[in-house]
PDB file of N, CA and C in Angstrom:
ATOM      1  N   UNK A   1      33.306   7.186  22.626  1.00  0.00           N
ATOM      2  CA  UNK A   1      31.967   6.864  23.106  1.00  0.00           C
ATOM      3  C   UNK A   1      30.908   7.616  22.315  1.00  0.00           C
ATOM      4  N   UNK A   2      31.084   8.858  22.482  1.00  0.00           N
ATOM      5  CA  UNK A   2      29.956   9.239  20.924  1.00  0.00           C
ATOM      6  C   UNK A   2      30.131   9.268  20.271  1.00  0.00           C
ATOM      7  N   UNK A   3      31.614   8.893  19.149  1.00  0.00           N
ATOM      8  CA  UNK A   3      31.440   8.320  17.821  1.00  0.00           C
ATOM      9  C   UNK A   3      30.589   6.980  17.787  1.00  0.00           C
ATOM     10  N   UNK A   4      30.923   6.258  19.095  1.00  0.00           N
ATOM     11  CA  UNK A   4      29.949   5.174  18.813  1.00  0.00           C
ATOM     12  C   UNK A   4      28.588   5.416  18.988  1.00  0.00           C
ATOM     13  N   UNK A   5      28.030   5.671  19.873  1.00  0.00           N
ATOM     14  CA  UNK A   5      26.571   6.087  20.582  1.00  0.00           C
ATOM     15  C   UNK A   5      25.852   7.146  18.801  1.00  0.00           C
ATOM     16  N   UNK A   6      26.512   7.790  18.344  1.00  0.00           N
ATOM     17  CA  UNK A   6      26.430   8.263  17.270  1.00  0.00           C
ATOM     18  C   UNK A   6      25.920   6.899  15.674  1.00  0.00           C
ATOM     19  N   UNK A   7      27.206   6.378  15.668  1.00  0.00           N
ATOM     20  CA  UNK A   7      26.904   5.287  14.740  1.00  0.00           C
ATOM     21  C   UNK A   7      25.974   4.508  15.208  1.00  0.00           C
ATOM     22  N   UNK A   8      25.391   3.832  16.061  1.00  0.00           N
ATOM     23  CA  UNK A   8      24.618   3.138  16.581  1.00  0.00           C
ATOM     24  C   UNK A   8      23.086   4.056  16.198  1.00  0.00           C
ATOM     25  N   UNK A   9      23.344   5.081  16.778  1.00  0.00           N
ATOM     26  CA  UNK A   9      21.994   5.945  16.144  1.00  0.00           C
ATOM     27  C   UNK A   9      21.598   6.025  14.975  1.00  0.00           C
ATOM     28  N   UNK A  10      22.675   6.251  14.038  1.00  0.00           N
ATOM     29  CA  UNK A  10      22.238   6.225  12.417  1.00  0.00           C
ATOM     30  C   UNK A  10      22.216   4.844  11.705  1.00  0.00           C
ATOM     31  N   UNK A  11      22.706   3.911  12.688  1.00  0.00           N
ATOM     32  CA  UNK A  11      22.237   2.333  12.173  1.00  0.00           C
ATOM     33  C   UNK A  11      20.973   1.985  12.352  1.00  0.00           C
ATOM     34  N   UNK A  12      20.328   2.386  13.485  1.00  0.00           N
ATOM     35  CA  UNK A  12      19.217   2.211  13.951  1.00  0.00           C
ATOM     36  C   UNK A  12      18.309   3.325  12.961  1.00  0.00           C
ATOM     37  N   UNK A  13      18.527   4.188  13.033  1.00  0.00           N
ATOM     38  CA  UNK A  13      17.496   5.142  12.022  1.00  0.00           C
ATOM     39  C   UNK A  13      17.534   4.400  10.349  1.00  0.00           C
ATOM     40  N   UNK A  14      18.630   4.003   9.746  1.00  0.00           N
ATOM     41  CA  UNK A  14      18.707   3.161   8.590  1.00  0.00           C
ATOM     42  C   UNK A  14      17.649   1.785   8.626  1.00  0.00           C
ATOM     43  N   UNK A  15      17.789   1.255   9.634  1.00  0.00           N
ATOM     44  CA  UNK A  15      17.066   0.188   9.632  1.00  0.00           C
ATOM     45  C   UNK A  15      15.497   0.306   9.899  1.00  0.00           C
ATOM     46  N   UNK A  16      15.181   1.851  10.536  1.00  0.00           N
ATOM     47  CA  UNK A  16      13.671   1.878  11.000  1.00  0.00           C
ATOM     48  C   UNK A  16      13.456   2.725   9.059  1.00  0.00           C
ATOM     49  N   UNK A  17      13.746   3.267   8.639  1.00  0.00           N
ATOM     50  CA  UNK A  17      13.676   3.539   7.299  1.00  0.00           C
ATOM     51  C   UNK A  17      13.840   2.363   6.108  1.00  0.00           C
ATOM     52  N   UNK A  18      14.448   1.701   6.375  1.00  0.00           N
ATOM     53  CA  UNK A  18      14.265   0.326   5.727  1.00  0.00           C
ATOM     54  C   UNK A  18      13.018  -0.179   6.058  1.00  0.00           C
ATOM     55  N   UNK A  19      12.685  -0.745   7.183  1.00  0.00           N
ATOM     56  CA  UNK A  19      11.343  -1.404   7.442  1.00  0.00           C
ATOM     57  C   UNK A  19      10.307  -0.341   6.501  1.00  0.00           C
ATOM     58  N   UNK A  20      10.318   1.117   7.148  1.00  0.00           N
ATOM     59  CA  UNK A  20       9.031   1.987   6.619  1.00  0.00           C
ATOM     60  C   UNK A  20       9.295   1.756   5.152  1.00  0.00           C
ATOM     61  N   UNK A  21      10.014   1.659   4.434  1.00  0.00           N
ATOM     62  CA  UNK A  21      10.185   1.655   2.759  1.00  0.00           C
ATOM     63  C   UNK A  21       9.737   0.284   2.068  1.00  0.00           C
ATOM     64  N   UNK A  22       9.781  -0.835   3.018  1.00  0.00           N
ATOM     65  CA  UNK A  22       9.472  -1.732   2.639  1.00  0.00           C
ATOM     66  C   UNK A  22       7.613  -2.258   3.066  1.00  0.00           C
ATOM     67  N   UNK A  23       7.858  -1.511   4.140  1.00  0.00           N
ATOM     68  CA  UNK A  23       5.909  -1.558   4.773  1.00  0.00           C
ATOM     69  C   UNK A  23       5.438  -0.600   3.425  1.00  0.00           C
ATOM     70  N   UNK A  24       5.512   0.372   3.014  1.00  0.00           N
ATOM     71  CA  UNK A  24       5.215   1.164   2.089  1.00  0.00           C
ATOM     72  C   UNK A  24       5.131   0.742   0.224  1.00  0.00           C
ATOM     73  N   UNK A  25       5.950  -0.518   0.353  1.00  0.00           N
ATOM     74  CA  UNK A  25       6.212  -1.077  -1.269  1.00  0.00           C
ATOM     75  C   UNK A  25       5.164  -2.145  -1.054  1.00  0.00           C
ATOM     76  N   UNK A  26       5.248  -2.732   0.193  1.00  0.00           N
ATOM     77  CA  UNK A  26       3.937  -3.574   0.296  1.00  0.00           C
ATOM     78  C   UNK A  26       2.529  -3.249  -0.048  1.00  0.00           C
ATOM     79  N   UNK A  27       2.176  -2.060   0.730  1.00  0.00           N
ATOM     80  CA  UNK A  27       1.260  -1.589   0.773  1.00  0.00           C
ATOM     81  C   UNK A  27       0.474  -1.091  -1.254  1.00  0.00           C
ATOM     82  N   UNK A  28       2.044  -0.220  -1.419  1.00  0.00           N
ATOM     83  CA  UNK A  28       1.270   0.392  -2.950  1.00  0.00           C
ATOM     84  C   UNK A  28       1.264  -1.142  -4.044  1.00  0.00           C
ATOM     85  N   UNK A  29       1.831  -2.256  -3.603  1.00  0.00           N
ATOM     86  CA  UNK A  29       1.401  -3.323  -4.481  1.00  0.00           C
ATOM     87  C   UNK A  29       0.098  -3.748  -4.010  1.00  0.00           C
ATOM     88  N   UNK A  30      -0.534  -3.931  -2.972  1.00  0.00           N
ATOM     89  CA  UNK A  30      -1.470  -4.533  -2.228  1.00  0.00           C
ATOM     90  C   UNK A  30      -2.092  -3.389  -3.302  1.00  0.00           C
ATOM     91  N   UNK A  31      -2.078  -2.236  -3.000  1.00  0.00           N
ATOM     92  CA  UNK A  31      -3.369  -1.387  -3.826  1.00  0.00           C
ATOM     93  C   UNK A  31      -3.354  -1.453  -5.643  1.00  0.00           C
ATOM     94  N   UNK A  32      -1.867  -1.883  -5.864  1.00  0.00           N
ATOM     95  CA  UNK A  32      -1.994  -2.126  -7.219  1.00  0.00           C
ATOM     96  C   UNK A  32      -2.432  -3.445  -7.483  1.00  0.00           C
ATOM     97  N   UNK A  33      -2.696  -4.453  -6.666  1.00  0.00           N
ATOM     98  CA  UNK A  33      -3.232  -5.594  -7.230  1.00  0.00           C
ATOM     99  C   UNK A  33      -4.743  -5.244  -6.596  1.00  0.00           C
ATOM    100  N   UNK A  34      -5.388  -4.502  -6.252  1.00  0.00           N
ATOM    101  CA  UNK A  34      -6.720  -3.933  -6.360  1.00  0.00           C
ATOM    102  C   UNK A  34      -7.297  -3.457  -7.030  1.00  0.00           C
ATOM    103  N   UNK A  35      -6.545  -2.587  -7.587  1.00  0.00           N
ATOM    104  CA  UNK A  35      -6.373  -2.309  -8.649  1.00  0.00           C
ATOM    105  C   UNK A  35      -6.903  -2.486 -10.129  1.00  0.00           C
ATOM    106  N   UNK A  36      -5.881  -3.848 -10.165  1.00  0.00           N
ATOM    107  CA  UNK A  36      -6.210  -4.780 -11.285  1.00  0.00           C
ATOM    108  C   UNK A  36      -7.218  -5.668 -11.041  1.00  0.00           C
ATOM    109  N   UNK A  37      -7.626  -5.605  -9.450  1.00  0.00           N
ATOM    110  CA  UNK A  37      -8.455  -6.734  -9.556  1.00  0.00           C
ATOM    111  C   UNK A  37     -10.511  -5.331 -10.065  1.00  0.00           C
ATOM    112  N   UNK A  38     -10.089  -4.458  -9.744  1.00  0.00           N
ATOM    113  CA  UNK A  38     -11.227  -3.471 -10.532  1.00  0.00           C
ATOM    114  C   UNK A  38     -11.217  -3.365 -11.917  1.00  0.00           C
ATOM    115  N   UNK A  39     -10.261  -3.223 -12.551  1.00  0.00           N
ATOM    116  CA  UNK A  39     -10.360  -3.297 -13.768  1.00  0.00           C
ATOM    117  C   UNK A  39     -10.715  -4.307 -14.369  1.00  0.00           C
ATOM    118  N   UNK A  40     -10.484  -5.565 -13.522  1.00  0.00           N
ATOM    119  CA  UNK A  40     -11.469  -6.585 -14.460  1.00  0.00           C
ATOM    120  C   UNK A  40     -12.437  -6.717 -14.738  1.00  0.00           C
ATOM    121  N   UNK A  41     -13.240  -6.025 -13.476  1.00  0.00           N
ATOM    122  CA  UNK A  41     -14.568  -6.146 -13.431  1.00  0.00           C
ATOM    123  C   UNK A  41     -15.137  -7.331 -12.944  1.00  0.00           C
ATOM    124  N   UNK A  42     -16.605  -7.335 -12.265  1.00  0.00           N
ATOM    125  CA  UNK A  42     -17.392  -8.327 -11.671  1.00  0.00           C
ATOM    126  C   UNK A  42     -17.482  -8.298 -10.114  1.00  0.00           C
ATOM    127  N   UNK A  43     -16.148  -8.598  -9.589  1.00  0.00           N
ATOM    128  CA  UNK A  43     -15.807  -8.460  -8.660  1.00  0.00           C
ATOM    129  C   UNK A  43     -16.783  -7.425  -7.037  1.00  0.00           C
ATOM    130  N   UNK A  44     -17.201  -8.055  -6.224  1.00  0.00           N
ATOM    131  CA  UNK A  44     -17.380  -6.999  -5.238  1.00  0.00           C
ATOM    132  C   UNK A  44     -16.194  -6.684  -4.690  1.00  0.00           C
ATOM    133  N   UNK A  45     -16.694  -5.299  -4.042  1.00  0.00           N
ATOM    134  CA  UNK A  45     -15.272  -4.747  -2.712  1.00  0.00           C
ATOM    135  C   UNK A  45     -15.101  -5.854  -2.036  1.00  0.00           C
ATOM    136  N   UNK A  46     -16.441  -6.734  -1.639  1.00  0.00           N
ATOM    137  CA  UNK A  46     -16.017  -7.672   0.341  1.00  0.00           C
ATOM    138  C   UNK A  46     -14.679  -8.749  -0.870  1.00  0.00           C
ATOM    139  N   UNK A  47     -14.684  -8.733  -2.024  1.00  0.00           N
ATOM    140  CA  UNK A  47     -14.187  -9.987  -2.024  1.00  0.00           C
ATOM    141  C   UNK A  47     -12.397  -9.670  -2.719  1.00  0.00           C
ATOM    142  N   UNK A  48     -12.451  -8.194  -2.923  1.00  0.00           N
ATOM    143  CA  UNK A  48     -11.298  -8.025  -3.356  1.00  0.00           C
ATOM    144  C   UNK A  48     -10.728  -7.270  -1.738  1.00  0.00           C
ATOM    145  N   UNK A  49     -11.565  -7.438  -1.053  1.00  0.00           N
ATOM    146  CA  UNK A  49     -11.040  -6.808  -0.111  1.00  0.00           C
ATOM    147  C   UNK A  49     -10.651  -8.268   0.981  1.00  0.00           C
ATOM    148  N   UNK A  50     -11.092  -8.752   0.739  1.00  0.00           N
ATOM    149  CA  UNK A  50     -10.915 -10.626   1.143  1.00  0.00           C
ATOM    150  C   UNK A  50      -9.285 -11.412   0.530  1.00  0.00           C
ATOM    151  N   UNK A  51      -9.547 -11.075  -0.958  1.00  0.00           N
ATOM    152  CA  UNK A  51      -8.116 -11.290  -1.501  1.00  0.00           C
ATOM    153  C   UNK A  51      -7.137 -10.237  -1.112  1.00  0.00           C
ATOM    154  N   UNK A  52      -6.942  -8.968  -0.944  1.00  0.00           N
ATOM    155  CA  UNK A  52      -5.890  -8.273  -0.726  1.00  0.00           C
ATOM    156  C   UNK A  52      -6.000  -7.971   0.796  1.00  0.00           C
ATOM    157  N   UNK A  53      -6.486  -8.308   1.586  1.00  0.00           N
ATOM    158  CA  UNK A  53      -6.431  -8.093   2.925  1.00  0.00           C
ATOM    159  C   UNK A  53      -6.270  -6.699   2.951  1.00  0.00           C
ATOM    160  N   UNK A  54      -6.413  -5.627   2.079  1.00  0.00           N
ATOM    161  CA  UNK A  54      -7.319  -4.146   2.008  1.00  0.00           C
ATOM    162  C   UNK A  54      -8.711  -4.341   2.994  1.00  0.00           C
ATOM    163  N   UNK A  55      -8.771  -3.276   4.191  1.00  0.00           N
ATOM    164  CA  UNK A  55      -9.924  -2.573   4.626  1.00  0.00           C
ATOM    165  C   UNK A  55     -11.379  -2.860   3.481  1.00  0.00           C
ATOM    166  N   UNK A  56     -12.035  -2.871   3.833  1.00  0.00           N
ATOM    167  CA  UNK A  56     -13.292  -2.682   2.885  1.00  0.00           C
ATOM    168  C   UNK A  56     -13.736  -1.519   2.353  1.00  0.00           C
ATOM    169  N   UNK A  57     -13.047   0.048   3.410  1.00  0.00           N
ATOM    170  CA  UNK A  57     -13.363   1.043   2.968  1.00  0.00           C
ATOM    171  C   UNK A  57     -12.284   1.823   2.462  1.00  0.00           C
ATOM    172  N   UNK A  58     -10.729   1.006   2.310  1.00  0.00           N
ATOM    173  CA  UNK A  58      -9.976   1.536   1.178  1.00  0.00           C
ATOM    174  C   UNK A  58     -10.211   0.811  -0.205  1.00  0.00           C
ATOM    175  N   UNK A  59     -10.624  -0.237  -0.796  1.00  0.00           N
ATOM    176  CA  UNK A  59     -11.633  -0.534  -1.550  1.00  0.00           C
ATOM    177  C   UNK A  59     -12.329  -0.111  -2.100  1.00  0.00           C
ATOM    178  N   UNK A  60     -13.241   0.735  -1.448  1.00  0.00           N
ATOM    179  CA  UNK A  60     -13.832   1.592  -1.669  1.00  0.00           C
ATOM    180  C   UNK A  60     -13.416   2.896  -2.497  1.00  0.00           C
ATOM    181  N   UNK A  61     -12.449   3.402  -1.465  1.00  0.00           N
ATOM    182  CA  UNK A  61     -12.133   4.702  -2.171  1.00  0.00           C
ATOM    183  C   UNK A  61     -11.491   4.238  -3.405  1.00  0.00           C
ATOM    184  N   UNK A  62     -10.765   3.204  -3.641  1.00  0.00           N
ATOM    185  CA  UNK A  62      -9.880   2.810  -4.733  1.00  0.00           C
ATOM    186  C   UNK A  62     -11.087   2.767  -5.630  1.00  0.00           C
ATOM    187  N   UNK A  63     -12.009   2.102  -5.355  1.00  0.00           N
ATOM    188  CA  UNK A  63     -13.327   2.222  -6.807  1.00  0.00           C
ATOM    189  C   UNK A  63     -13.415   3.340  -7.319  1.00  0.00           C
ATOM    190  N   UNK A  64     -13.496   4.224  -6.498  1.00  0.00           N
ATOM    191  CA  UNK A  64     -13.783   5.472  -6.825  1.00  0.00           C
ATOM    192  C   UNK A  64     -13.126   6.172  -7.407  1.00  0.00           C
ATOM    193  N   UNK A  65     -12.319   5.890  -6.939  1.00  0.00           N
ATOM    194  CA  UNK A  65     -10.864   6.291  -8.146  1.00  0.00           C
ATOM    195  C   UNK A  65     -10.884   6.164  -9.551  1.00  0.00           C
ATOM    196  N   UNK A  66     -11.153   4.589  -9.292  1.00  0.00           N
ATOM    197  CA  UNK A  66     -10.950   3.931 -10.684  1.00  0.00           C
ATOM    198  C   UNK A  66     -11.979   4.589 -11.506  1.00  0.00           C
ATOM    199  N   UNK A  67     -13.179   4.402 -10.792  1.00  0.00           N
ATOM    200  CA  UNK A  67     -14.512   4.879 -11.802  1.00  0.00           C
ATOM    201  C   UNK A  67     -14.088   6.492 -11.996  1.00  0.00           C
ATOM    202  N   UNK A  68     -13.918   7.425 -11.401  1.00  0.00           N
ATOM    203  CA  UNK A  68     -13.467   8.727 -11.923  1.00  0.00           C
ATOM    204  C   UNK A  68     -12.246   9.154 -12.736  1.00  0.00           C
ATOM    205  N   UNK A  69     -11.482   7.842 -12.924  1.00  0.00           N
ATOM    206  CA  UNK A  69     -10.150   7.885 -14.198  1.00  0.00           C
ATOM    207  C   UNK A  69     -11.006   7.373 -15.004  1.00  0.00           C
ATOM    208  N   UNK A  70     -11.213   6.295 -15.140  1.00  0.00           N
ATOM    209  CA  UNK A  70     -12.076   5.474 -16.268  1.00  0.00           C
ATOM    210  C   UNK A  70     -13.036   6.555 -17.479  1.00  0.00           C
ATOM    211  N   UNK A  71     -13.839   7.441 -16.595  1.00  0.00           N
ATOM    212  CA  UNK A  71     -14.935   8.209 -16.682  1.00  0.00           C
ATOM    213  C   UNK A  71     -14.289   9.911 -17.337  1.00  0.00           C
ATOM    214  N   UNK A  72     -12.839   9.925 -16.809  1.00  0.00           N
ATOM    215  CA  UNK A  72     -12.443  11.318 -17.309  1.00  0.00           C
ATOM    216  C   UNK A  72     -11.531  11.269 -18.557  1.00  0.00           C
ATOM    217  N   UNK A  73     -11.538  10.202 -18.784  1.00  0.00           N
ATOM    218  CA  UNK A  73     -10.586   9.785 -20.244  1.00  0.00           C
ATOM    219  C   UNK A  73     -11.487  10.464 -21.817  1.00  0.00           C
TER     220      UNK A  73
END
């Protein structure tokens, strides 16, 4: 009974670590296609924040980013 109650626990912890690893690969592509969509230029935040379903005010900080790499080269 607690070898099983045991395995059952670390199946369940595998699988809630799977989901978080995969919510997490989502996420840093979502910001890498923000990314790219700054480096093209033109673009406002509302509308890259429209295409990547990104917040408007992580957008934001991502500009800021960009413009302070861009700027320290």
């Amino acid at each position: 009974m607690l070898a099983e109650n045991l395995e059952n626990w670390a199946q369940q912890e595998r699988q809630e670590g799977e989901k978080l690893g995969i919510v997490k690969g989502e996420k840093l592509c979502v910001e890498k296609t923000a990314r790219n969509l700054l480096k093209l230029g033109g673009l406002s935040d509302e509308l890259i924040a429209e295409a990547t379903g990104l917040a408007l005010d992580e957008v934001a900080k991502l500009r800021i980013d960009y413009v302070e790499w861009k700027y320290a080269e």
